[in-house]
C-alpha atoms as a PDB file:
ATOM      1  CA  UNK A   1       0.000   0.000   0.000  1.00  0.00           C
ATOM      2  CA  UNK A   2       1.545   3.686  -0.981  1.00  0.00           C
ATOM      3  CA  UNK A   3       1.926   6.102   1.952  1.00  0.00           C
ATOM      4  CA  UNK A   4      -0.881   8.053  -0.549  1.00  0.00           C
ATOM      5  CA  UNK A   5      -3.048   5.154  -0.385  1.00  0.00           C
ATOM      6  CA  UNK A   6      -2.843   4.356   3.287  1.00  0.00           C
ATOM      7  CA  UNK A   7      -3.503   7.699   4.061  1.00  0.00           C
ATOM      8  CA  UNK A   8      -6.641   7.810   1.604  1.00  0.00           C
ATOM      9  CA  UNK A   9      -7.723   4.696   3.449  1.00  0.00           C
ATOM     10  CA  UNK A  10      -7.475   6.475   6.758  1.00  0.00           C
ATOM     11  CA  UNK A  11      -9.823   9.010   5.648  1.00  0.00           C
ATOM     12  CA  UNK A  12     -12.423   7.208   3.808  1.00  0.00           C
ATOM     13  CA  UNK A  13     -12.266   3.372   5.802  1.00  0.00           C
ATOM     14  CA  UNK A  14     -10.160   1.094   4.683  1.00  0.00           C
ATOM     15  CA  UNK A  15     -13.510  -0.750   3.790  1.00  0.00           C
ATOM     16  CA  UNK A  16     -12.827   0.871   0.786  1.00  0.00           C
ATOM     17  CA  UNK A  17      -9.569  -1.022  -0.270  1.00  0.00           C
ATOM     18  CA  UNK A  18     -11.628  -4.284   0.058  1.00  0.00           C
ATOM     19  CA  UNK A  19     -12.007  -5.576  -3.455  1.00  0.00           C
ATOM     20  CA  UNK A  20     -15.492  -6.640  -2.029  1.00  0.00           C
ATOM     21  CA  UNK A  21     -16.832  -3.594  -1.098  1.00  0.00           C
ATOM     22  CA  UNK A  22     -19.887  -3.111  -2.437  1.00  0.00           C
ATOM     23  CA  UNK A  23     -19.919   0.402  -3.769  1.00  0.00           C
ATOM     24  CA  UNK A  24     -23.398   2.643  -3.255  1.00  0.00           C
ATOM     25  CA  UNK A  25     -25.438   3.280  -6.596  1.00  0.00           C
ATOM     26  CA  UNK A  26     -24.222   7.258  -6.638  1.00  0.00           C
ATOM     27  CA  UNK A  27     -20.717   5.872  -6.831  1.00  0.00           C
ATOM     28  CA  UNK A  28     -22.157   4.314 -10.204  1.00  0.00           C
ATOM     29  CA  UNK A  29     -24.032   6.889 -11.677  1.00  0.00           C
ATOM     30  CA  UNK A  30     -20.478   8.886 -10.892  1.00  0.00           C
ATOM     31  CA  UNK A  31     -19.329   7.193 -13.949  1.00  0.00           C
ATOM     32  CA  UNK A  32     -22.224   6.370 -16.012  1.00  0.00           C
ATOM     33  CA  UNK A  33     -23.464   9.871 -15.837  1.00  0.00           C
ATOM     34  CA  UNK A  34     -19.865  11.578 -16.515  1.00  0.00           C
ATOM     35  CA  UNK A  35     -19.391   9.195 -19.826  1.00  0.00           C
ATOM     36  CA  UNK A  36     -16.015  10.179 -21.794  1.00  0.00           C
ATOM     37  CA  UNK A  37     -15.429  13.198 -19.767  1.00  0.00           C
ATOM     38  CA  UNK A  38     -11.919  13.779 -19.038  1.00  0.00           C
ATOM     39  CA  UNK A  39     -10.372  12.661 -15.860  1.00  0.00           C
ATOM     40  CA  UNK A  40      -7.269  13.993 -14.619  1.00  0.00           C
ATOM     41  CA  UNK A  41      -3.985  12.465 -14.295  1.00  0.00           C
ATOM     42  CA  UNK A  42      -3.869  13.341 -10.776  1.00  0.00           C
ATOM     43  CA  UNK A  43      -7.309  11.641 -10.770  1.00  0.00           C
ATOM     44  CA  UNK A  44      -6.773   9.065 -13.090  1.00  0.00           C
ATOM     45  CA  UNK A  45      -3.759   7.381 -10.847  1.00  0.00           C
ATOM     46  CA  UNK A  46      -5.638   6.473  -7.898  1.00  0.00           C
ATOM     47  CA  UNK A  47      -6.859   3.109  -7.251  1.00  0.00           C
ATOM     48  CA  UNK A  48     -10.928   2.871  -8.375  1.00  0.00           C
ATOM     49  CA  UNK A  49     -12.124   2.775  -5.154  1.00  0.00           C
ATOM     50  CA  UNK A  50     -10.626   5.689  -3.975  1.00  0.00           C
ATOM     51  CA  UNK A  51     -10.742   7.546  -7.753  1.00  0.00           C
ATOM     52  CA  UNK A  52     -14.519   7.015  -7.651  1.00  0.00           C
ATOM     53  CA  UNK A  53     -14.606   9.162  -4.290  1.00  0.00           C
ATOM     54  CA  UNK A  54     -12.002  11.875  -5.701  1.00  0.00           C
ATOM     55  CA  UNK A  55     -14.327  12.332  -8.486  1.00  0.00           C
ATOM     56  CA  UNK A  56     -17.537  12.851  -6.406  1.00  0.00           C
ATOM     57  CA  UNK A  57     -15.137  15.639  -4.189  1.00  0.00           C
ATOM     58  CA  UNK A  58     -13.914  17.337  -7.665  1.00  0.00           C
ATOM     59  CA  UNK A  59     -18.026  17.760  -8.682  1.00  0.00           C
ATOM     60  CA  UNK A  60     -18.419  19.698  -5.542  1.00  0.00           C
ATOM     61  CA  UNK A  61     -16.052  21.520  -6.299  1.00  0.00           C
ATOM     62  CA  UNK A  62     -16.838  22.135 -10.038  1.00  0.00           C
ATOM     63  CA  UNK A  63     -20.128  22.528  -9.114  1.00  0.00           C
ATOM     64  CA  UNK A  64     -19.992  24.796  -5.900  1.00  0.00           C
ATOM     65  CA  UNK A  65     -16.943  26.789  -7.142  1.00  0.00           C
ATOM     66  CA  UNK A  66     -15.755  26.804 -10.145  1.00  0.00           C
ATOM     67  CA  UNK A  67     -15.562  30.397 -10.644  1.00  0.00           C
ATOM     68  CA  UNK A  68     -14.373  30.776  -7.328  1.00  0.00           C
ATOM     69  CA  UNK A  69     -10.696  31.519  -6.003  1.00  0.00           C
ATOM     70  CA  UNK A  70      -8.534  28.200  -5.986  1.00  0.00           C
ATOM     71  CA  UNK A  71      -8.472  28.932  -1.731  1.00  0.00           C
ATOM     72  CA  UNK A  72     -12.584  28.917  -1.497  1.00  0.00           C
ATOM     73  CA  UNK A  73     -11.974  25.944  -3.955  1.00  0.00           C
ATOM     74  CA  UNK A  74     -10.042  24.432  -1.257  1.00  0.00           C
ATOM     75  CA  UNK A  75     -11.890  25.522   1.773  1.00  0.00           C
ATOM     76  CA  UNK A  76     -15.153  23.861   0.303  1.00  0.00           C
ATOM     77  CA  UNK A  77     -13.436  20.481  -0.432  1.00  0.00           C
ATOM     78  CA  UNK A  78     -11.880  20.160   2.852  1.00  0.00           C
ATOM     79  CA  UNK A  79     -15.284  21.189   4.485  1.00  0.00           C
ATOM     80  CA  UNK A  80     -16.575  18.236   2.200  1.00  0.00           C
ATOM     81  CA  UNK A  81     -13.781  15.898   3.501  1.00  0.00           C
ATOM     82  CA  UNK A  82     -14.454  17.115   7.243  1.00  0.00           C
ATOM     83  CA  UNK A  83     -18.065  15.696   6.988  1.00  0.00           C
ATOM     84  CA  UNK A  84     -17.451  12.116   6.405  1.00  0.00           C
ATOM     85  CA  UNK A  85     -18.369   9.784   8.878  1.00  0.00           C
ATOM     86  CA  UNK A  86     -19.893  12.500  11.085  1.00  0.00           C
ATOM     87  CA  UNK A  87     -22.954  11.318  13.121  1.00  0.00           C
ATOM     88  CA  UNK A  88     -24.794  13.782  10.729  1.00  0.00           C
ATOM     89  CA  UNK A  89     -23.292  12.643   8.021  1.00  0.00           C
ATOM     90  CA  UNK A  90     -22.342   9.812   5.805  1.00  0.00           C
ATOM     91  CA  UNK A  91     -19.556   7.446   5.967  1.00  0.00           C
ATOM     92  CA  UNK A  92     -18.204   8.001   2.018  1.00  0.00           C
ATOM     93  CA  UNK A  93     -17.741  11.426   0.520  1.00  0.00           C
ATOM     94  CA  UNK A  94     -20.136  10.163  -2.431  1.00  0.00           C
ATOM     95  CA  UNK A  95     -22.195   9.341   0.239  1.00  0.00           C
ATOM     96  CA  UNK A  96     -22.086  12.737   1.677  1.00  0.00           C
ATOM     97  CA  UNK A  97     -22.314  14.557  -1.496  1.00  0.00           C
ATOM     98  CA  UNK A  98     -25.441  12.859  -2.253  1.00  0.00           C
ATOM     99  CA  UNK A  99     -26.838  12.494   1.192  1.00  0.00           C
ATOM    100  CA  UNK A 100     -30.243  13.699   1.753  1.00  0.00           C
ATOM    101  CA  UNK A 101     -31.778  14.488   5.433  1.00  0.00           C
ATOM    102  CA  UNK A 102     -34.867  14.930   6.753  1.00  0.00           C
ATOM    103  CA  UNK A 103     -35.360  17.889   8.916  1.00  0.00           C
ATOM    104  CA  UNK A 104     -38.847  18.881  10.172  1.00  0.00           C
ATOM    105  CA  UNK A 105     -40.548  16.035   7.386  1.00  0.00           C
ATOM    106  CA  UNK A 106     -38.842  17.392   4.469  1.00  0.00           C
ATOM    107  CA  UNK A 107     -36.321  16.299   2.472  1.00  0.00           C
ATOM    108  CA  UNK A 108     -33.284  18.385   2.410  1.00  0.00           C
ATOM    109  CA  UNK A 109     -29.883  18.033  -0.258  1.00  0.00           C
ATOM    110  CA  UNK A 110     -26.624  18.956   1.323  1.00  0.00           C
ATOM    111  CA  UNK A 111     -25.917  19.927  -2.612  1.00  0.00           C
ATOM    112  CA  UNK A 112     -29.109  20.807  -4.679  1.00  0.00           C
ATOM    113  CA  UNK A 113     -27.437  19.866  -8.048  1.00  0.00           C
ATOM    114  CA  UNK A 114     -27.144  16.124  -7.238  1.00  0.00           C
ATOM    115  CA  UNK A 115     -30.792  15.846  -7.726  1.00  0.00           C
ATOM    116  CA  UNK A 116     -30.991  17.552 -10.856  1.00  0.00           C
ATOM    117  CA  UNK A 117     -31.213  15.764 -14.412  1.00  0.00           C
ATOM    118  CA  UNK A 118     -27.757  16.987 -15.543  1.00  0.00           C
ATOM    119  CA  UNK A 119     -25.624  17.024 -12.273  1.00  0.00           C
ATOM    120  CA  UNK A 120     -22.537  15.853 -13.757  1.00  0.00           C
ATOM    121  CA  UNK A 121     -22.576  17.723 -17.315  1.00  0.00           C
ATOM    122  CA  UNK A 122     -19.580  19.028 -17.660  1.00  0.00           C
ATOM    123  CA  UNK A 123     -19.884  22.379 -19.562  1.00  0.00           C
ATOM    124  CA  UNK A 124     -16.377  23.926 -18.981  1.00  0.00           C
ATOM    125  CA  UNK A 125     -14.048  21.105 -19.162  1.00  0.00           C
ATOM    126  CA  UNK A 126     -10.514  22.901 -18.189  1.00  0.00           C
ATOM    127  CA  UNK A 127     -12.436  24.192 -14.814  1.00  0.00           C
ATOM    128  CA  UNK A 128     -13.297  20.688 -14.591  1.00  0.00           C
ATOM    129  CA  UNK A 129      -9.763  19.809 -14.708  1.00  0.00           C
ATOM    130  CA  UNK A 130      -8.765  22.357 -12.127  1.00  0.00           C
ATOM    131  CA  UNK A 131     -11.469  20.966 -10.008  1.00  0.00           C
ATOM    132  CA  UNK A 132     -10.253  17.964 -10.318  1.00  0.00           C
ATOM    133  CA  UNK A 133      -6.811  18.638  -9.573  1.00  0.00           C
ATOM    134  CA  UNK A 134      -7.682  21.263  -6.537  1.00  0.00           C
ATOM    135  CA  UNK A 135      -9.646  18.022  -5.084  1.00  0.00           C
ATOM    136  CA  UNK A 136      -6.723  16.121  -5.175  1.00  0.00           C
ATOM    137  CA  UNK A 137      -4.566  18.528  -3.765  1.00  0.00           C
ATOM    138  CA  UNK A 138      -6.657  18.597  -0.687  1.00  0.00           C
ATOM    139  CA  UNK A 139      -7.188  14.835  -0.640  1.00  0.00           C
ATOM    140  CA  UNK A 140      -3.506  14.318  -0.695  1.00  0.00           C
ATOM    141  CA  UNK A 141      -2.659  17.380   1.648  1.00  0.00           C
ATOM    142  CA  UNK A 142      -0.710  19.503  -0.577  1.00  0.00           C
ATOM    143  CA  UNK A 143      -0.353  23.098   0.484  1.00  0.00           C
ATOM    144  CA  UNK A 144      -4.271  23.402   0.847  1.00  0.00           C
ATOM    145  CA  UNK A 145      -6.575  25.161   3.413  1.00  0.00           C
ATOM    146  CA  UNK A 146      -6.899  23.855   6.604  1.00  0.00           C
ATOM    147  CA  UNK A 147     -10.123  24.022   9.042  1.00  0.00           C
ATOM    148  CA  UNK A 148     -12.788  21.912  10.504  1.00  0.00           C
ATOM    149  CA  UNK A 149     -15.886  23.819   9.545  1.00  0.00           C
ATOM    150  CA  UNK A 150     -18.590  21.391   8.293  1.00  0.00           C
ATOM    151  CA  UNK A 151     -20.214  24.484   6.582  1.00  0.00           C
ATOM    152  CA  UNK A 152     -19.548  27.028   4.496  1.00  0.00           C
ATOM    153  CA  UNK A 153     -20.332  30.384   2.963  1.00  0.00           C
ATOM    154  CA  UNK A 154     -18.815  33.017   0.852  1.00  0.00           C
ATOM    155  CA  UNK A 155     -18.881  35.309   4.523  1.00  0.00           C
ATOM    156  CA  UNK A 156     -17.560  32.665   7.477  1.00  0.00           C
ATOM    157  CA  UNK A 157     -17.084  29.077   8.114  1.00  0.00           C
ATOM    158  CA  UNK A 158     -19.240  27.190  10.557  1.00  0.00           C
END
Protein backbone atom coordinates (compact mmCIF):
# COMPACT_ATOMS: atom_id res chain seq x y z
CA UNK A 1 0.00 0.00 0.00
CA UNK A 2 1.55 3.69 -0.98
CA UNK A 3 1.93 6.10 1.95
CA UNK A 4 -0.88 8.05 -0.55
CA UNK A 5 -3.05 5.15 -0.38
CA UNK A 6 -2.84 4.36 3.29
CA UNK A 7 -3.50 7.70 4.06
CA UNK A 8 -6.64 7.81 1.60
CA UNK A 9 -7.72 4.70 3.45
CA UNK A 10 -7.47 6.47 6.76
CA UNK A 11 -9.82 9.01 5.65
CA UNK A 12 -12.42 7.21 3.81
CA UNK A 13 -12.27 3.37 5.80
CA UNK A 14 -10.16 1.09 4.68
CA UNK A 15 -13.51 -0.75 3.79
CA UNK A 16 -12.83 0.87 0.79
CA UNK A 17 -9.57 -1.02 -0.27
CA UNK A 18 -11.63 -4.28 0.06
CA UNK A 19 -12.01 -5.58 -3.46
CA UNK A 20 -15.49 -6.64 -2.03
CA UNK A 21 -16.83 -3.59 -1.10
CA UNK A 22 -19.89 -3.11 -2.44
CA UNK A 23 -19.92 0.40 -3.77
CA UNK A 24 -23.40 2.64 -3.26
CA UNK A 25 -25.44 3.28 -6.60
CA UNK A 26 -24.22 7.26 -6.64
CA UNK A 27 -20.72 5.87 -6.83
CA UNK A 28 -22.16 4.31 -10.20
CA UNK A 29 -24.03 6.89 -11.68
CA UNK A 30 -20.48 8.89 -10.89
CA UNK A 31 -19.33 7.19 -13.95
CA UNK A 32 -22.22 6.37 -16.01
CA UNK A 33 -23.46 9.87 -15.84
CA UNK A 34 -19.86 11.58 -16.52
CA UNK A 35 -19.39 9.19 -19.83
CA UNK A 36 -16.01 10.18 -21.79
CA UNK A 37 -15.43 13.20 -19.77
CA UNK A 38 -11.92 13.78 -19.04
CA UNK A 39 -10.37 12.66 -15.86
CA UNK A 40 -7.27 13.99 -14.62
CA UNK A 41 -3.99 12.46 -14.30
CA UNK A 42 -3.87 13.34 -10.78
CA UNK A 43 -7.31 11.64 -10.77
CA UNK A 44 -6.77 9.06 -13.09
CA UNK A 45 -3.76 7.38 -10.85
CA UNK A 46 -5.64 6.47 -7.90
CA UNK A 47 -6.86 3.11 -7.25
CA UNK A 48 -10.93 2.87 -8.37
CA UNK A 49 -12.12 2.78 -5.15
CA UNK A 50 -10.63 5.69 -3.98
CA UNK A 51 -10.74 7.55 -7.75
CA UNK A 52 -14.52 7.02 -7.65
CA UNK A 53 -14.61 9.16 -4.29
CA UNK A 54 -12.00 11.87 -5.70
CA UNK A 55 -14.33 12.33 -8.49
CA UNK A 56 -17.54 12.85 -6.41
CA UNK A 57 -15.14 15.64 -4.19
CA UNK A 58 -13.91 17.34 -7.67
CA UNK A 59 -18.03 17.76 -8.68
CA UNK A 60 -18.42 19.70 -5.54
CA UNK A 61 -16.05 21.52 -6.30
CA UNK A 62 -16.84 22.14 -10.04
CA UNK A 63 -20.13 22.53 -9.11
CA UNK A 64 -19.99 24.80 -5.90
CA UNK A 65 -16.94 26.79 -7.14
CA UNK A 66 -15.75 26.80 -10.15
CA UNK A 67 -15.56 30.40 -10.64
CA UNK A 68 -14.37 30.78 -7.33
CA UNK A 69 -10.70 31.52 -6.00
CA UNK A 70 -8.53 28.20 -5.99
CA UNK A 71 -8.47 28.93 -1.73
CA UNK A 72 -12.58 28.92 -1.50
CA UNK A 73 -11.97 25.94 -3.95
CA UNK A 74 -10.04 24.43 -1.26
CA UNK A 75 -11.89 25.52 1.77
CA UNK A 76 -15.15 23.86 0.30
CA UNK A 77 -13.44 20.48 -0.43
CA UNK A 78 -11.88 20.16 2.85
CA UNK A 79 -15.28 21.19 4.49
CA UNK A 80 -16.58 18.24 2.20
CA UNK A 81 -13.78 15.90 3.50
CA UNK A 82 -14.45 17.11 7.24
CA UNK A 83 -18.06 15.70 6.99
CA UNK A 84 -17.45 12.12 6.40
CA UNK A 85 -18.37 9.78 8.88
CA UNK A 86 -19.89 12.50 11.09
CA UNK A 87 -22.95 11.32 13.12
CA UNK A 88 -24.79 13.78 10.73
CA UNK A 89 -23.29 12.64 8.02
CA UNK A 90 -22.34 9.81 5.81
CA UNK A 91 -19.56 7.45 5.97
CA UNK A 92 -18.20 8.00 2.02
CA UNK A 93 -17.74 11.43 0.52
CA UNK A 94 -20.14 10.16 -2.43
CA UNK A 95 -22.20 9.34 0.24
CA UNK A 96 -22.09 12.74 1.68
CA UNK A 97 -22.31 14.56 -1.50
CA UNK A 98 -25.44 12.86 -2.25
CA UNK A 99 -26.84 12.49 1.19
CA UNK A 100 -30.24 13.70 1.75
CA UNK A 101 -31.78 14.49 5.43
CA UNK A 102 -34.87 14.93 6.75
CA UNK A 103 -35.36 17.89 8.92
CA UNK A 104 -38.85 18.88 10.17
CA UNK A 105 -40.55 16.03 7.39
CA UNK A 106 -38.84 17.39 4.47
CA UNK A 107 -36.32 16.30 2.47
CA UNK A 108 -33.28 18.38 2.41
CA UNK A 109 -29.88 18.03 -0.26
CA UNK A 110 -26.62 18.96 1.32
CA UNK A 111 -25.92 19.93 -2.61
CA UNK A 112 -29.11 20.81 -4.68
CA UNK A 113 -27.44 19.87 -8.05
CA UNK A 114 -27.14 16.12 -7.24
CA UNK A 115 -30.79 15.85 -7.73
CA UNK A 116 -30.99 17.55 -10.86
CA UNK A 117 -31.21 15.76 -14.41
CA UNK A 118 -27.76 16.99 -15.54
CA UNK A 119 -25.62 17.02 -12.27
CA UNK A 120 -22.54 15.85 -13.76
CA UNK A 121 -22.58 17.72 -17.31
CA UNK A 122 -19.58 19.03 -17.66
CA UNK A 123 -19.88 22.38 -19.56
CA UNK A 124 -16.38 23.93 -18.98
CA UNK A 125 -14.05 21.11 -19.16
CA UNK A 126 -10.51 22.90 -18.19
CA UNK A 127 -12.44 24.19 -14.81
CA UNK A 128 -13.30 20.69 -14.59
CA UNK A 129 -9.76 19.81 -14.71
CA UNK A 130 -8.77 22.36 -12.13
CA UNK A 131 -11.47 20.97 -10.01
CA UNK A 132 -10.25 17.96 -10.32
CA UNK A 133 -6.81 18.64 -9.57
CA UNK A 134 -7.68 21.26 -6.54
CA UNK A 135 -9.65 18.02 -5.08
CA UNK A 136 -6.72 16.12 -5.18
CA UNK A 137 -4.57 18.53 -3.77
CA UNK A 138 -6.66 18.60 -0.69
CA UNK A 139 -7.19 14.84 -0.64
CA UNK A 140 -3.51 14.32 -0.69
CA UNK A 141 -2.66 17.38 1.65
CA UNK A 142 -0.71 19.50 -0.58
CA UNK A 143 -0.35 23.10 0.48
CA UNK A 144 -4.27 23.40 0.85
CA UNK A 145 -6.58 25.16 3.41
CA UNK A 146 -6.90 23.86 6.60
CA UNK A 147 -10.12 24.02 9.04
CA UNK A 148 -12.79 21.91 10.50
CA UNK A 149 -15.89 23.82 9.54
CA UNK A 150 -18.59 21.39 8.29
CA UNK A 151 -20.21 24.48 6.58
CA UNK A 152 -19.55 27.03 4.50
CA UNK A 153 -20.33 30.38 2.96
CA UNK A 154 -18.82 33.02 0.85
CA UNK A 155 -18.88 35.31 4.52
CA UNK A 156 -17.56 32.66 7.48
CA UNK A 157 -17.08 29.08 8.11
CA UNK A 158 -19.24 27.19 10.56
Amino acid sequence: MTKLTAAMAALFGMALLNPAYAAPKTVHAVYYELGHTQIAPTIAQLPEPLRVQALCLSMVVYREERGSSRRNQETVAQITINRVGKPEFAPTLCEVVHQINVYHGRRVVQYPWTVSHNRYQIKEPDAWIKSQNVAYSVLTAHDTVKTNALYFDQARLH
